[in-house]
C-alpha atoms as a PDB file:
ATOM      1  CA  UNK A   1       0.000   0.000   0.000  1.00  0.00           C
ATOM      2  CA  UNK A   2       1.273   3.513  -1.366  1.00  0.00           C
ATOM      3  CA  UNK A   3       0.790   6.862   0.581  1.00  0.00           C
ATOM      4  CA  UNK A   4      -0.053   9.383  -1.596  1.00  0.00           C
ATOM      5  CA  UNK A   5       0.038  13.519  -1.680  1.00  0.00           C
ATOM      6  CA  UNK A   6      -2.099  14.857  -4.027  1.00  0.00           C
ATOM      7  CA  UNK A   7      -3.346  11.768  -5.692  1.00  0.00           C
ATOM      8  CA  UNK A   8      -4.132  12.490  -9.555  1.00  0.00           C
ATOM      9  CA  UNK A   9      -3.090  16.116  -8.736  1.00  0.00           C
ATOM     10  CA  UNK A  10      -6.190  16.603  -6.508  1.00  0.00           C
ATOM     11  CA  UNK A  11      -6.615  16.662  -3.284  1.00  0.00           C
ATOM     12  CA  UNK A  12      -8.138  13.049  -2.308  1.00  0.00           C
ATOM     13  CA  UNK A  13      -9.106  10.371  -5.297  1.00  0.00           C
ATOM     14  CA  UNK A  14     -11.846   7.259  -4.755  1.00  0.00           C
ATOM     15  CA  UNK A  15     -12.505   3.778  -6.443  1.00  0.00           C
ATOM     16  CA  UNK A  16     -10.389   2.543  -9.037  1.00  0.00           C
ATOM     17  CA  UNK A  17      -8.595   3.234 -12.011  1.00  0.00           C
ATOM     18  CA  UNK A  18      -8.247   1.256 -14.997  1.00  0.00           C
ATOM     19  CA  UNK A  19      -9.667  -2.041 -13.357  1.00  0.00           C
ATOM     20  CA  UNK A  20      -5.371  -2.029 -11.873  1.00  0.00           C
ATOM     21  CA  UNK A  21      -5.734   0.875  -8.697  1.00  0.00           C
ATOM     22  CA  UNK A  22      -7.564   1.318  -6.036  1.00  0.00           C
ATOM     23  CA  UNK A  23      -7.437   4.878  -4.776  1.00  0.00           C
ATOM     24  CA  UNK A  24      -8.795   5.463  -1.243  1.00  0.00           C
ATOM     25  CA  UNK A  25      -7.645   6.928   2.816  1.00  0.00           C
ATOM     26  CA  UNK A  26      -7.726   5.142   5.605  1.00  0.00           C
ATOM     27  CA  UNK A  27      -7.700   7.135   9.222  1.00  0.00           C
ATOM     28  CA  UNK A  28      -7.425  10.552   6.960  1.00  0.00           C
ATOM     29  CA  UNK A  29      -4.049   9.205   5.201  1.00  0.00           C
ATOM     30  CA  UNK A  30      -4.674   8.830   1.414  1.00  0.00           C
ATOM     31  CA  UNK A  31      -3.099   5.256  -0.112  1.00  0.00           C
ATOM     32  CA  UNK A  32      -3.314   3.702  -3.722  1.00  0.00           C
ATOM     33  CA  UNK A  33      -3.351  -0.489  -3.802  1.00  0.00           C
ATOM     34  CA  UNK A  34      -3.401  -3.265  -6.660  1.00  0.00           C
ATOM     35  CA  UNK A  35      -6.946  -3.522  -7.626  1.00  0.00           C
ATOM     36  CA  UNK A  36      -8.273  -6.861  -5.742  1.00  0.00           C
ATOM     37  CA  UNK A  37     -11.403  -9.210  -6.939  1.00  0.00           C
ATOM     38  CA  UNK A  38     -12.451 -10.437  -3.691  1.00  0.00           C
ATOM     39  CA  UNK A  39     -13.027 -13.885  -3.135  1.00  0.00           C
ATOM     40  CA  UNK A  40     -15.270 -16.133  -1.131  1.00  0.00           C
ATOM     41  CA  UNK A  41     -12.844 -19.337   0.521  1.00  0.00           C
ATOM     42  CA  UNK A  42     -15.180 -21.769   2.247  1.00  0.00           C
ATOM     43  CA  UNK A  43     -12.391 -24.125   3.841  1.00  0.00           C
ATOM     44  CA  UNK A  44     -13.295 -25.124   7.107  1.00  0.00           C
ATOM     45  CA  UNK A  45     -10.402 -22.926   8.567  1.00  0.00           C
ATOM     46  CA  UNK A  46     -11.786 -19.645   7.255  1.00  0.00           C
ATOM     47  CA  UNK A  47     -14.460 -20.572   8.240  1.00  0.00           C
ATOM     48  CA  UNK A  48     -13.815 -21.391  11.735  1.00  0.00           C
ATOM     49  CA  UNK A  49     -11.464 -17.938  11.398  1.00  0.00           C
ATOM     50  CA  UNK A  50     -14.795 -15.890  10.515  1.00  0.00           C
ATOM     51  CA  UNK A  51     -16.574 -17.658  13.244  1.00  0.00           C
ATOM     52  CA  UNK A  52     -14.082 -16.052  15.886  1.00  0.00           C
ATOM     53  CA  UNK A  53     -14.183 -12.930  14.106  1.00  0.00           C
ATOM     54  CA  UNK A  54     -18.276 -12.676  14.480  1.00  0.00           C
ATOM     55  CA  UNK A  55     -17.721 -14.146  18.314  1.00  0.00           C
ATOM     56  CA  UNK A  56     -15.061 -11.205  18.854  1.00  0.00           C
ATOM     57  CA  UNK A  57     -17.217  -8.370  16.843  1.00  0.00           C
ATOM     58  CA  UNK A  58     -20.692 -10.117  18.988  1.00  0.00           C
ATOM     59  CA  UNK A  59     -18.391  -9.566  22.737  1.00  0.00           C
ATOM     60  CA  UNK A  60     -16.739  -5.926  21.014  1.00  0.00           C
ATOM     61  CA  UNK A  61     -20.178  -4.715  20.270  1.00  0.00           C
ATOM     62  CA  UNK A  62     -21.611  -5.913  24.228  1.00  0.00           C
ATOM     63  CA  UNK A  63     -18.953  -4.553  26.327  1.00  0.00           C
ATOM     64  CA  UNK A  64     -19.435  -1.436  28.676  1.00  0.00           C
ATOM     65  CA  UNK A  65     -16.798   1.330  29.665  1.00  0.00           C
ATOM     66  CA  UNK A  66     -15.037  -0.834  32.014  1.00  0.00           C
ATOM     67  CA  UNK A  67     -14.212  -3.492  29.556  1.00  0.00           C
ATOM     68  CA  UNK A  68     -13.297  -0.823  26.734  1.00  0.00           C
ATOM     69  CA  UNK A  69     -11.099   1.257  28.449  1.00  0.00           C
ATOM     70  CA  UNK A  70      -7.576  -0.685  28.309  1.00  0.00           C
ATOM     71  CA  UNK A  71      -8.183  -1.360  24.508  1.00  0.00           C
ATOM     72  CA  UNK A  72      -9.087   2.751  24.076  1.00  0.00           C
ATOM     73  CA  UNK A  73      -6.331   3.920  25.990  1.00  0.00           C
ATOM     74  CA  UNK A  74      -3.969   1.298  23.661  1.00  0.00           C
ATOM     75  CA  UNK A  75      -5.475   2.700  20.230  1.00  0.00           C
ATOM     76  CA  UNK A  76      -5.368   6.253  21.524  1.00  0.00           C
ATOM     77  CA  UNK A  77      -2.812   8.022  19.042  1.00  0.00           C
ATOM     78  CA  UNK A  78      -2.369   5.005  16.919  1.00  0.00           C
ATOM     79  CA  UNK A  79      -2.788   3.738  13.416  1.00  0.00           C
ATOM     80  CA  UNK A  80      -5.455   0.907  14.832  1.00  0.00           C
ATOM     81  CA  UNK A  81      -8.722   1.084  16.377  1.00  0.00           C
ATOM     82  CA  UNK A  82      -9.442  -0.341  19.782  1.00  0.00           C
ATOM     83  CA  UNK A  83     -12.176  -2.884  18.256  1.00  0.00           C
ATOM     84  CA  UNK A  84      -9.884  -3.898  15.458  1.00  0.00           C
ATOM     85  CA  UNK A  85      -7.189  -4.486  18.341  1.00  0.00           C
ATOM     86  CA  UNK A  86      -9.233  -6.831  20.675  1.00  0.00           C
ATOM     87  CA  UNK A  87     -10.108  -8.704  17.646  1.00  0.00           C
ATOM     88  CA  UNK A  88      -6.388  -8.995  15.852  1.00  0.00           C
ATOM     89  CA  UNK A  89      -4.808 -10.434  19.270  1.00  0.00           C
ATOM     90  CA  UNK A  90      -7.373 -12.212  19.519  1.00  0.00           C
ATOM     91  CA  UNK A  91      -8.540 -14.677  16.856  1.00  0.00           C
ATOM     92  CA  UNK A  92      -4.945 -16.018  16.814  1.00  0.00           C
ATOM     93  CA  UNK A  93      -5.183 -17.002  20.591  1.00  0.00           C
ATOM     94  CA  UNK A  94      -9.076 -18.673  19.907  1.00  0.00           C
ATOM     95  CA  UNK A  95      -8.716 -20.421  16.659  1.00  0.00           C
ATOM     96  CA  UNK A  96      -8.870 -24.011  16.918  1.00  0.00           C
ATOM     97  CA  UNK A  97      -9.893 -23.681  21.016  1.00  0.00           C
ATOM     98  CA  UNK A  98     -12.928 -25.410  22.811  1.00  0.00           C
ATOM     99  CA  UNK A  99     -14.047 -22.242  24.712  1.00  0.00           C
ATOM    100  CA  UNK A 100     -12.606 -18.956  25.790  1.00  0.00           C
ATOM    101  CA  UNK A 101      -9.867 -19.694  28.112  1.00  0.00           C
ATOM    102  CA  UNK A 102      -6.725 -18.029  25.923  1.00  0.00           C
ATOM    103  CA  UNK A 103      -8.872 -14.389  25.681  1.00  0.00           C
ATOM    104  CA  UNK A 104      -6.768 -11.724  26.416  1.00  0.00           C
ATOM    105  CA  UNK A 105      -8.852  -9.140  28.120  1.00  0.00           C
ATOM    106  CA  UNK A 106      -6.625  -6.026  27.865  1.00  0.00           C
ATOM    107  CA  UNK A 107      -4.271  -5.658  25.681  1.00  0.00           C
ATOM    108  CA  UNK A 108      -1.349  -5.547  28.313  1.00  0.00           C
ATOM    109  CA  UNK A 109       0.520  -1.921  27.336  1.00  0.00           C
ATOM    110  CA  UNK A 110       0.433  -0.427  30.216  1.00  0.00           C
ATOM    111  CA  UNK A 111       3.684   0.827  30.973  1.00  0.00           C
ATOM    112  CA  UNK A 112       5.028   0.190  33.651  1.00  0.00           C
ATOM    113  CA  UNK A 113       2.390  -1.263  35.485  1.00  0.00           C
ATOM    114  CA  UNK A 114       2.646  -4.540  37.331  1.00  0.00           C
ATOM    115  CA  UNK A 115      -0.090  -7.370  37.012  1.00  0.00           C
ATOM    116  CA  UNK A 116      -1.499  -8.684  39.760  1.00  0.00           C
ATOM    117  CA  UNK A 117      -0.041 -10.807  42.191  1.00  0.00           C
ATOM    118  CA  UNK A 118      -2.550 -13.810  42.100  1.00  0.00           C
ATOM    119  CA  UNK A 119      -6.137 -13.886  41.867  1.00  0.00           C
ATOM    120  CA  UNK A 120      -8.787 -16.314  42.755  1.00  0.00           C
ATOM    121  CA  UNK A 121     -11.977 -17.256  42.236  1.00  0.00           C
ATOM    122  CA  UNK A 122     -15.034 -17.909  44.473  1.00  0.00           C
ATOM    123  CA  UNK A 123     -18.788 -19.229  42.635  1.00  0.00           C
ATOM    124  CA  UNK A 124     -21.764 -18.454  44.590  1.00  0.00           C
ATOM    125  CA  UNK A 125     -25.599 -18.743  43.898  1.00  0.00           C
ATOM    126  CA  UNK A 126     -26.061 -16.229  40.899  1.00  0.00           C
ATOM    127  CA  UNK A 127     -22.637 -14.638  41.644  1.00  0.00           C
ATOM    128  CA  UNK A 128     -19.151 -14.767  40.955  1.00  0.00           C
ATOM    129  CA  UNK A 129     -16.141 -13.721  43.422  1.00  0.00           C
ATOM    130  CA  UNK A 130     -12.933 -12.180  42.616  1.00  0.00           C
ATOM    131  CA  UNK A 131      -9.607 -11.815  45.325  1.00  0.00           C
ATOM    132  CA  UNK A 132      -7.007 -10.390  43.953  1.00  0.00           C
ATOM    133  CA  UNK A 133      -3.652 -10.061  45.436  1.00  0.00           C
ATOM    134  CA  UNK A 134      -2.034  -6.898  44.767  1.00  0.00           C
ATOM    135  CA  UNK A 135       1.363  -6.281  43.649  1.00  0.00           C
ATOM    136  CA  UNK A 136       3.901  -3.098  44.697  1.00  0.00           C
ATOM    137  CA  UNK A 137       3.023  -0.303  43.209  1.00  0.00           C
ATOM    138  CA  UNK A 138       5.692   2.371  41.714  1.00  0.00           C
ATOM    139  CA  UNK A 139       6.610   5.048  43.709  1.00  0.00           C
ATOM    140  CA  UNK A 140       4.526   8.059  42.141  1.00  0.00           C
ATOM    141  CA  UNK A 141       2.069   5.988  40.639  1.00  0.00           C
ATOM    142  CA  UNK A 142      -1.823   6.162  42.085  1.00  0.00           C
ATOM    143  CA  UNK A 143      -4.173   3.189  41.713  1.00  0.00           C
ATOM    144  CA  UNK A 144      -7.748   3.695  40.572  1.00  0.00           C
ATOM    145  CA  UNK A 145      -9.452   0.667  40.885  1.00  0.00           C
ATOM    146  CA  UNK A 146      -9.081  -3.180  40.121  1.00  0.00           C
ATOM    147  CA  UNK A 147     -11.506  -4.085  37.212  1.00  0.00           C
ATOM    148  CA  UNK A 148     -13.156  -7.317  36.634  1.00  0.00           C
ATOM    149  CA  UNK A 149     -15.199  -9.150  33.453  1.00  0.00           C
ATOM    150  CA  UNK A 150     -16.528 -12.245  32.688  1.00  0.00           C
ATOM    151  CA  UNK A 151     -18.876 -13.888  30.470  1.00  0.00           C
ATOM    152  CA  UNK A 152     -20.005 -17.789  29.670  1.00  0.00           C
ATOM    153  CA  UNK A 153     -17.173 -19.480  28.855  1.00  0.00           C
ATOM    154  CA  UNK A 154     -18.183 -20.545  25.468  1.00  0.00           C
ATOM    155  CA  UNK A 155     -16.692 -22.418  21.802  1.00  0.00           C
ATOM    156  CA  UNK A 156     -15.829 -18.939  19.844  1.00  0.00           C
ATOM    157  CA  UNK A 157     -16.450 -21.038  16.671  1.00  0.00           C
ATOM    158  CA  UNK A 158     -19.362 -21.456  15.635  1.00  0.00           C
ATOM    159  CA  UNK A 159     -20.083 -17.908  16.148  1.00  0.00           C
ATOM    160  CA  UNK A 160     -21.837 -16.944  19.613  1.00  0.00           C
ATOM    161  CA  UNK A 161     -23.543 -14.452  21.471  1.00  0.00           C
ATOM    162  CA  UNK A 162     -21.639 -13.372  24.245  1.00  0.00           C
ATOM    163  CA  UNK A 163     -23.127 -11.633  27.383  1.00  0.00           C
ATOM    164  CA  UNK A 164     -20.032  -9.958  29.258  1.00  0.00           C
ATOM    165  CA  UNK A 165     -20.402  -8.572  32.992  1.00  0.00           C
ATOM    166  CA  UNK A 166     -18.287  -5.949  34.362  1.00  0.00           C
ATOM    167  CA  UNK A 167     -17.269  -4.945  37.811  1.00  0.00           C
ATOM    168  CA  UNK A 168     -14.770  -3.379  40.384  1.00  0.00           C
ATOM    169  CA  UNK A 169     -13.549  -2.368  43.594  1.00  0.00           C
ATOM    170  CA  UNK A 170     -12.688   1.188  43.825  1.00  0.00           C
ATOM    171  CA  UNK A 171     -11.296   0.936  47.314  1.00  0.00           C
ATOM    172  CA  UNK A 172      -8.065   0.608  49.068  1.00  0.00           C
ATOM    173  CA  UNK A 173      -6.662  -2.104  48.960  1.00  0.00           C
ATOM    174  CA  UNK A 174      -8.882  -2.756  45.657  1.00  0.00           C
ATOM    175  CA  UNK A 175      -8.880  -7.072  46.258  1.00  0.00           C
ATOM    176  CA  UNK A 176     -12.084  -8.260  45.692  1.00  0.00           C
ATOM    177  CA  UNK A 177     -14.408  -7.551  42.899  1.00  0.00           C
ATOM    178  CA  UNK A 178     -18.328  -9.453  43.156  1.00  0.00           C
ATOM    179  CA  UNK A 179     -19.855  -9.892  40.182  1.00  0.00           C
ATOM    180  CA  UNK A 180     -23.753 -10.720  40.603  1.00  0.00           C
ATOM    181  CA  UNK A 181     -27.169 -11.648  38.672  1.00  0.00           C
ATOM    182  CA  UNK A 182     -25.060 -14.539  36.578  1.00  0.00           C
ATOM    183  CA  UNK A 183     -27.118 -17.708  35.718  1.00  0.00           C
ATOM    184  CA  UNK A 184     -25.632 -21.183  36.371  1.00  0.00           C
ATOM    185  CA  UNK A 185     -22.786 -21.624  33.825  1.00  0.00           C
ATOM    186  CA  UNK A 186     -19.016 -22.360  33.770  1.00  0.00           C
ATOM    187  CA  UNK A 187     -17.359 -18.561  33.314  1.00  0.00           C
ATOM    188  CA  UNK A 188     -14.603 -17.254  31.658  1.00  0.00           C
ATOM    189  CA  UNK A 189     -13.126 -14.374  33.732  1.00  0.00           C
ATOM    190  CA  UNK A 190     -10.333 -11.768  34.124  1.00  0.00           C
ATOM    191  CA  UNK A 191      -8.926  -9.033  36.479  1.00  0.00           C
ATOM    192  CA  UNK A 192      -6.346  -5.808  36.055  1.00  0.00           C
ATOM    193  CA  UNK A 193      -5.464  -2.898  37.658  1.00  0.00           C
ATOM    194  CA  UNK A 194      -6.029   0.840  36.651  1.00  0.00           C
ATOM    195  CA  UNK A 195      -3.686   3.069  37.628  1.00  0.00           C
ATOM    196  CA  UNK A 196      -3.011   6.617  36.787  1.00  0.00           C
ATOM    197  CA  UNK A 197       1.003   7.575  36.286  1.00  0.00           C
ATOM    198  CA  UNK A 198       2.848  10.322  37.346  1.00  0.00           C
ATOM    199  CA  UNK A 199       1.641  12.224  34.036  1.00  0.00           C
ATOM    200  CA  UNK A 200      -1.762  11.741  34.784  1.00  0.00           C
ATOM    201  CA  UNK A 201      -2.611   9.442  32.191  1.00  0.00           C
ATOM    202  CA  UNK A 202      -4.539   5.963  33.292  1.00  0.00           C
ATOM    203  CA  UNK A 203      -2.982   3.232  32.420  1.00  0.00           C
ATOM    204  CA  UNK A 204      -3.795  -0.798  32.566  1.00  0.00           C
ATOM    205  CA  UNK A 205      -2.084  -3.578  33.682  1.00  0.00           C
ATOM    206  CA  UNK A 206      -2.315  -6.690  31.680  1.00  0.00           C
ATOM    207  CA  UNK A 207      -5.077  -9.357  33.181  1.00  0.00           C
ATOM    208  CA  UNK A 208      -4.845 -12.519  35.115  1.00  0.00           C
END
């Protein structure tokens, strides 16, 4: 893929040229590409692949401001968006798996910022308990919260309808989060820190 500055001496071009160029921008940055037929594979690996995809784009699509916010503050200022983040680490880690065990719930950028210790997991009738163990914190560094989600642990492929929860403890020392209202079901969960820096900018710890 070409950038481009004044594509066809004009400001921006579209579509294609000659049945050879495509002329388009992506994120405001005009590019010029080989003119490509698309096609339609059916093997069972694509398909299983799109499967994941939907799954991904199905959980994407459901989660709240809690489960968002590592993947926004990773795409802030980058050439990616925080949807088409989740989903690229993602499908890798879920093709050809059972259920949802290998999701990575935060992309794990933080900077700086230590994971938790250990965490541990208590069921109850309708709810779902959390202790984390926290690790040291760097000098300088203030911690928000500790920030839970889970969902049914589920087979990605064929494509499903995932319903994620999201909690967290916002006080010191910020080791248990309670999730509650869950219906009988074998869960998939994670848990990471938020923690503003020195700058003032929040940051995430990857999950356990």
């Amino acid at each position: 893929m070409a950038k481009l500055t004044g594509p066809l001496f004009s400001l921006t071009a579209r579509q294609s040229i000659g049945k050879s160029l495509t002329y388009s921008s992506w994120r405001g940055i005009a590019y010029v590409r080989t003119l490509v037929i698309p096609a339609n594979p059916r093997t069972a690996a694509q398909l299983e692949v799109r499967a994941v995809f939907e799954t991904l784009t199905n959980l994407w699509n459901r989660l709240g401001a809690l489960g968002r916010a590592p993947w926004d503050a990773d795409a802030l200022g980058k050439a990616y968006t925080n949807r088409n983040r989740l989903i690229g680490i993602n499908v890798p880690l879920l093709r050809n798996q059972a259920n949802m065990t290998a999701f990575q719930a935060t992309p794990g950028t933080g900077g700086a910022v230590p994971p938790l210790t250990a965490v541990s997991s208590t069921p109850g009738a309708g709810a779902l308990t959390i202790t984390c163990t926290q690790p040291v914190i760097p000098a300088g560094w203030t911690q928000t919260s500790v920030v839970g989600l889970a969902f049914i642990n589920s087979d990605p492929a064929p494509a499903v309808q995932l319903l994620p929860v999201e909690a967290e403890d916002a006080a010191t020392p910020f080791t248990v989060i309670l999730f509650t209202g869950l219906p009988a079901a074998t869960y998939y969960w994670a848990a990471w820190n938020r923690i503003t820096a020195p700058a003032q900018t929040v940051r995430y710890s990857p999950h356990l």
